[in-house]
Protein backbone atom coordinates (compact mmCIF):
# COMPACT_ATOMS: atom_id res chain seq x y z
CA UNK A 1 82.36 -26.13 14.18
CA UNK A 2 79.98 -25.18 16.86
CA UNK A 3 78.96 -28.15 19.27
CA UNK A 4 75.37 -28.16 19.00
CA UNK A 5 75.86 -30.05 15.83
CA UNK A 6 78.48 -32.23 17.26
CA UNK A 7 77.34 -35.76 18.84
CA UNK A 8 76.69 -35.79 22.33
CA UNK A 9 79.19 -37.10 24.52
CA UNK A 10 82.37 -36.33 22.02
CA UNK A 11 85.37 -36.06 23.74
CA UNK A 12 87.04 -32.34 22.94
CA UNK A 13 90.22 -34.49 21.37
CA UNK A 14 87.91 -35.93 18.86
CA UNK A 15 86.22 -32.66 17.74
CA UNK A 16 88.40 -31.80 14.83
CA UNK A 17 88.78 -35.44 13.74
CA UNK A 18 84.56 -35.14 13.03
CA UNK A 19 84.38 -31.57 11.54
CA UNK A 20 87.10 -32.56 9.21
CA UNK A 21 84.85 -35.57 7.63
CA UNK A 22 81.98 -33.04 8.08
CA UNK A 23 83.07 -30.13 5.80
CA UNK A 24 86.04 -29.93 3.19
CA UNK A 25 87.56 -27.33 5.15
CA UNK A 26 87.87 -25.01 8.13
CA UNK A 27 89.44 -21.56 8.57
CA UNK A 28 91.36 -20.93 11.82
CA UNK A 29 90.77 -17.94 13.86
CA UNK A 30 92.81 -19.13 17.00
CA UNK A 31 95.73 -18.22 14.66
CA UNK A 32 94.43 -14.55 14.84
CA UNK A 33 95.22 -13.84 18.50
CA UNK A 34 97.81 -16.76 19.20
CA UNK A 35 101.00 -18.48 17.96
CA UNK A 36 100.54 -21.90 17.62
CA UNK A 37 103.05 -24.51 17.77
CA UNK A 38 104.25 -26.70 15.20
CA UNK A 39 103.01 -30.06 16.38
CA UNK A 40 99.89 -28.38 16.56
CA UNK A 41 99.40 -28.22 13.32
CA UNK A 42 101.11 -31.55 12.59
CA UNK A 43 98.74 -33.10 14.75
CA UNK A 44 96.08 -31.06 12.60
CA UNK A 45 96.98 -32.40 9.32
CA UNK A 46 97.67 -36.17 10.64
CA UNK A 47 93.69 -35.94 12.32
CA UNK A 48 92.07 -34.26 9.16
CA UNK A 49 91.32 -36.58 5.45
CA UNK A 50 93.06 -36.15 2.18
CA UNK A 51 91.72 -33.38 0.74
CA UNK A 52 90.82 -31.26 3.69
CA UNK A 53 92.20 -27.92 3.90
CA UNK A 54 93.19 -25.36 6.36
CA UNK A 55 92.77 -21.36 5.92
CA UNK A 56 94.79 -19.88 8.53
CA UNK A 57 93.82 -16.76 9.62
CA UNK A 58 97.05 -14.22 9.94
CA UNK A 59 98.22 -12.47 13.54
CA UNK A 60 96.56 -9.32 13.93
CA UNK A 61 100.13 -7.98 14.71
CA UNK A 62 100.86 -8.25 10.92
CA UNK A 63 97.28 -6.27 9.86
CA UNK A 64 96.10 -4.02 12.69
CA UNK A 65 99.46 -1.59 12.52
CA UNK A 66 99.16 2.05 11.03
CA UNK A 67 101.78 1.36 8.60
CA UNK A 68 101.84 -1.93 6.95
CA UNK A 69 104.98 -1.70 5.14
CA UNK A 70 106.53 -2.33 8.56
CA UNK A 71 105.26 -5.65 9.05
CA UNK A 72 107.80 -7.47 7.36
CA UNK A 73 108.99 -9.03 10.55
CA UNK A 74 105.46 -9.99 12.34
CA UNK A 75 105.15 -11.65 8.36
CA UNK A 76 107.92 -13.95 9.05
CA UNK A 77 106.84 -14.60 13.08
CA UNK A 78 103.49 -15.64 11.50
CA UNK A 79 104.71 -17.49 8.65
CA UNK A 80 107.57 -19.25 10.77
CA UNK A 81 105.51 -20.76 13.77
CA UNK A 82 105.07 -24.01 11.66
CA UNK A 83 102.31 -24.10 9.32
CA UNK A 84 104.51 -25.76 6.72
CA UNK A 85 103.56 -28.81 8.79
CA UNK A 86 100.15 -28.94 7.37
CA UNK A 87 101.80 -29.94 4.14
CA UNK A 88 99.15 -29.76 1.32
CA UNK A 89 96.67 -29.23 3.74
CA UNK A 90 97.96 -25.16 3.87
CA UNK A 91 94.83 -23.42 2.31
CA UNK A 92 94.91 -19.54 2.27
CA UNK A 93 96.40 -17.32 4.09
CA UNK A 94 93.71 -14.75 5.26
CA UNK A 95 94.96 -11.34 6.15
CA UNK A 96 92.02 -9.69 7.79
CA UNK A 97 92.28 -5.29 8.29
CA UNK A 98 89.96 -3.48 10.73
CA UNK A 99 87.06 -1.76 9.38
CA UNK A 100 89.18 1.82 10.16
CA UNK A 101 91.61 0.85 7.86
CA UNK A 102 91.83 3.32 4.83
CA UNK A 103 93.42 2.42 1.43
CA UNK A 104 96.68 3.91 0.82
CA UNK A 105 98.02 2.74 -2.23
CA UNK A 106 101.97 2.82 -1.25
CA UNK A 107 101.26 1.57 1.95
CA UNK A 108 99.15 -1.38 0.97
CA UNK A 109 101.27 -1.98 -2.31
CA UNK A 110 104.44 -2.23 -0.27
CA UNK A 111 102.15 -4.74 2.45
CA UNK A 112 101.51 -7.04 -0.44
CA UNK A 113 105.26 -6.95 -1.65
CA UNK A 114 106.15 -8.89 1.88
CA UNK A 115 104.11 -11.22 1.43
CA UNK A 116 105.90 -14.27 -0.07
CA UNK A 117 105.06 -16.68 -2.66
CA UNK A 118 106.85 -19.69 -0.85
CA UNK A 119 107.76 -20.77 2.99
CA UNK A 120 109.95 -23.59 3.87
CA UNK A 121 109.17 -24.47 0.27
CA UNK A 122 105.49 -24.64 0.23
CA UNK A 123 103.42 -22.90 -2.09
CA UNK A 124 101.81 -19.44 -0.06
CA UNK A 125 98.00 -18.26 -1.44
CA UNK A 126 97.29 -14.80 0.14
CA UNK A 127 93.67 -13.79 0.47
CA UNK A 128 93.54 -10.00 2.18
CA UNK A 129 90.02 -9.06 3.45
CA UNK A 130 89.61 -5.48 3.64
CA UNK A 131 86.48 -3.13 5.12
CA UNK A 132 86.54 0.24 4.27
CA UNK A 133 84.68 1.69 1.31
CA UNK A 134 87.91 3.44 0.32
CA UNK A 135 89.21 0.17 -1.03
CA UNK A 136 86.38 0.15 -3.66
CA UNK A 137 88.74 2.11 -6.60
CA UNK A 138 90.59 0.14 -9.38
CA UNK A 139 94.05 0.95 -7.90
CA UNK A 140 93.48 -1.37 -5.02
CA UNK A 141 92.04 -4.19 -7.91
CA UNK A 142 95.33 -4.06 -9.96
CA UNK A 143 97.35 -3.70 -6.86
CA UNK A 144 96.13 -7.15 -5.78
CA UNK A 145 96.25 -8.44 -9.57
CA UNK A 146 99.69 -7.84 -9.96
CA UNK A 147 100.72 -9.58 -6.64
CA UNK A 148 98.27 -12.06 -7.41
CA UNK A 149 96.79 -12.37 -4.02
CA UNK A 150 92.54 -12.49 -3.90
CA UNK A 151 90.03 -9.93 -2.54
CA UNK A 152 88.17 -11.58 -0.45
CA UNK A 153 84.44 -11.23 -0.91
CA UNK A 154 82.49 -10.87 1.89
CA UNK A 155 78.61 -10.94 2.11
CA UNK A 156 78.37 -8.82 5.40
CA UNK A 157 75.34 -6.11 7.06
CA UNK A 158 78.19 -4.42 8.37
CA UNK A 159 81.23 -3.62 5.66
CA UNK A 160 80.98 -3.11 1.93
CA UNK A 161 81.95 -5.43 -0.27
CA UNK A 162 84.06 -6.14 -3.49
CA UNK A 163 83.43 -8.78 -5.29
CA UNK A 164 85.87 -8.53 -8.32
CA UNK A 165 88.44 -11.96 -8.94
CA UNK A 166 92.34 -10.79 -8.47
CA UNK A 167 94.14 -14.11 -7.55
CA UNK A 168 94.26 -17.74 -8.82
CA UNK A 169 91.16 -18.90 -5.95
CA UNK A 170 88.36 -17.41 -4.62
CA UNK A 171 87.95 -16.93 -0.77
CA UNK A 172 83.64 -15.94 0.11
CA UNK A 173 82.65 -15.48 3.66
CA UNK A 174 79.19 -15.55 4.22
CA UNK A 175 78.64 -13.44 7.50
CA UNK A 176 74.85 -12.64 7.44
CA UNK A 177 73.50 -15.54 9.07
CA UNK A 178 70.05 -14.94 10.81
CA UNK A 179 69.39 -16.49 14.48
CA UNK A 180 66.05 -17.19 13.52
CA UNK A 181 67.15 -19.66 10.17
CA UNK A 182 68.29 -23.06 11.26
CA UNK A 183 70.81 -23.18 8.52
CA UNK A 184 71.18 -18.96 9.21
CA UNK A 185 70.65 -17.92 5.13
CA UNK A 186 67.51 -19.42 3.70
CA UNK A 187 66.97 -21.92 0.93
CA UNK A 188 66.97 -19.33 -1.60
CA UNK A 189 69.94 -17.52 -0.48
CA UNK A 190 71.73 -21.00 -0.36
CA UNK A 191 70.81 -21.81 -3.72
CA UNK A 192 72.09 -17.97 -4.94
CA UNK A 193 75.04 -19.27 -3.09
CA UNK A 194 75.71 -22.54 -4.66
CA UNK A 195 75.26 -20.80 -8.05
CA UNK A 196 78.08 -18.53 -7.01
CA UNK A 197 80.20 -21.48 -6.00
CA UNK A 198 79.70 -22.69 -9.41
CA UNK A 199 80.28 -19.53 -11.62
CA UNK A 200 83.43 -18.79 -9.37
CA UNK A 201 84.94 -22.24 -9.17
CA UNK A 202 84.11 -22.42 -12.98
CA UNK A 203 86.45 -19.26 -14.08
CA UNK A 204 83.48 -17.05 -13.68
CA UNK A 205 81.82 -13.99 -11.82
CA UNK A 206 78.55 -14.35 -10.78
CA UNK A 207 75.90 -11.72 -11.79
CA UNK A 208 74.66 -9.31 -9.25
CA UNK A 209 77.18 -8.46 -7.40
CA UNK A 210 79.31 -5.51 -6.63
CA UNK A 211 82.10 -5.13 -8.69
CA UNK A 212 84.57 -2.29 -8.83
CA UNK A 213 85.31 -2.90 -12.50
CA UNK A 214 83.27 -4.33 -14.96
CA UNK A 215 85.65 -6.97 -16.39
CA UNK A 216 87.15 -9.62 -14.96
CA UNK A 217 90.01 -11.64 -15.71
CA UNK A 218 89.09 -15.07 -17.44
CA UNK A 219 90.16 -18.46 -15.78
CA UNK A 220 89.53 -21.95 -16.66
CA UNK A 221 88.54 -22.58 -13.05
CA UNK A 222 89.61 -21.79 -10.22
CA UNK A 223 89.64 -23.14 -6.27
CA UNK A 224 86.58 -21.83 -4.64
CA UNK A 225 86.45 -21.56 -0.53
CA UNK A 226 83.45 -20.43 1.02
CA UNK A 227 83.16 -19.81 4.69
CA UNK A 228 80.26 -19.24 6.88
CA UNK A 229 81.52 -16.70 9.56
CA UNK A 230 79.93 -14.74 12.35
CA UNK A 231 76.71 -13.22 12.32
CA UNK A 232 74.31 -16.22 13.95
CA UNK A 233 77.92 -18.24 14.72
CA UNK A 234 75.33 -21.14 16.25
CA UNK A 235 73.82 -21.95 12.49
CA UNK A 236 76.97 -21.69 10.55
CA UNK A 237 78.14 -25.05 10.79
CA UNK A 238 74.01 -26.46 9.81
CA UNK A 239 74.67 -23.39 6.99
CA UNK A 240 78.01 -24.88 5.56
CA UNK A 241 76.70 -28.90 5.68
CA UNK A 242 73.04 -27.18 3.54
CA UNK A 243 75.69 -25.30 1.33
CA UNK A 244 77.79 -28.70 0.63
CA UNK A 245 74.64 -30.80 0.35
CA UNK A 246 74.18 -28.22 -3.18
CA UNK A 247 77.46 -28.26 -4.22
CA UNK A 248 77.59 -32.39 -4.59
């Protein structure tokens, strides 16, 4: 959460211990370029609520390699560090790929076999987040059906997007905030948004978006995380509270 909405005066130690009654949940990006240890994220899970939730962000060693069916073992490094300490508080597991990353459908197929359903026996979701327009063909779509792991939609000036429900939860980030918005998307993109929220976390897919196929899978309901994420970093966190604030 950036500190300009953080109270003056808050000791660093204390900073998580806020966000966490703030929001109703955080994705990790230290986990990106670092392994962490696993009182860290004991500590996390003892400082954050009930009901809070982690998304941990996966080592770029496991995504930004030019074959991916050879990261079994950076996998297991990331998976093993400790993040079975967060308990229930495990969210996703977000498996980002640079935007030169091309879809190969052995490649990726065999990336998504390595990715396990369980560690230390708690229950793995898998959210991959890909960037290339190459992805956009139905063979990627079943590829992630059948592994049941979720394409992650992104709303983003910079990468195209696919929008089309493959796993059990939903995973949005929203990374077109504008500097010169306080909350960085205005009310009426909020409230498109929130509507989203809704359709997704109802077993829906909201209208006017890009889809790569035209039918999607029906669900009952379904967990629902949406992120705000880089573009105008500063207004995410005023973003996500404006976001929440419609969602109640």
């Amino acid at each position: 959460m950036a500190r300009r909405v953080l109270p003056d005066g808050l000791p660093h130690k204390k900073e998580l211990e806020f966000a966490s009654r703030a929001v109703t949940a955080i994705e990790v990006n230290g986990t990106y370029y670092s392994t962490q240890k696993p009182a860290t994220f004991a500590t996390w899970a003892k400082t954050a609520p009930d009901g809070f939730v982690f998304a941990l962000k996966a080592s770029r060693y496991t995504t930004n390699r030019k074959v991916l069916a050879e990261a079994g073992e950076s996998i297991e490094r990331f998976l093993s560090q400790g993040i079975v300490e967060l308990g229930d508080k495990l969210g996703p597991i977000l498996w980002q790929f640079m935007a030169t990353k091309k879809f190969d459908a052995d490649d990726f197929g065999a990336f998504l076999d390595l990715l396990p359903a369980k560690q230390g026996g708690i229950a793995l979701r898998h959210a991959v987040h890909v960037r290339h327009e190459s992805f956009a063909v139905p063979e990627f779509i079943a590829l992630c059906r059948k592994a049941g792991v979720t394409v992650v939609y992104a709303d983003s000036a910079d990468y195209p997007a696919i929008a089309d429900v493959t796993g059990d939860f939903v995973y949005a980030r929203l990374e077109n905030a504008a500097e010169d918005v306080t909350t960085g998307y205005t009310d009426q993109q909020l409230d498109h948004w929130a509507e989203a929220a809704r359709s997704w976390a109802a077993g829906g897919a909201p209208e006017g978006l890009p889809y790569v196929e035209t039918t999607a899978p029906k669900s009952v309901g379904r967990d629902t995380f949406v992120f705000f994420i880089n573009g105008a970093k500063v207004r995410a966190p005023a973003g996500a509270l404006a976001l929440i604030d419609r969602l109640k």
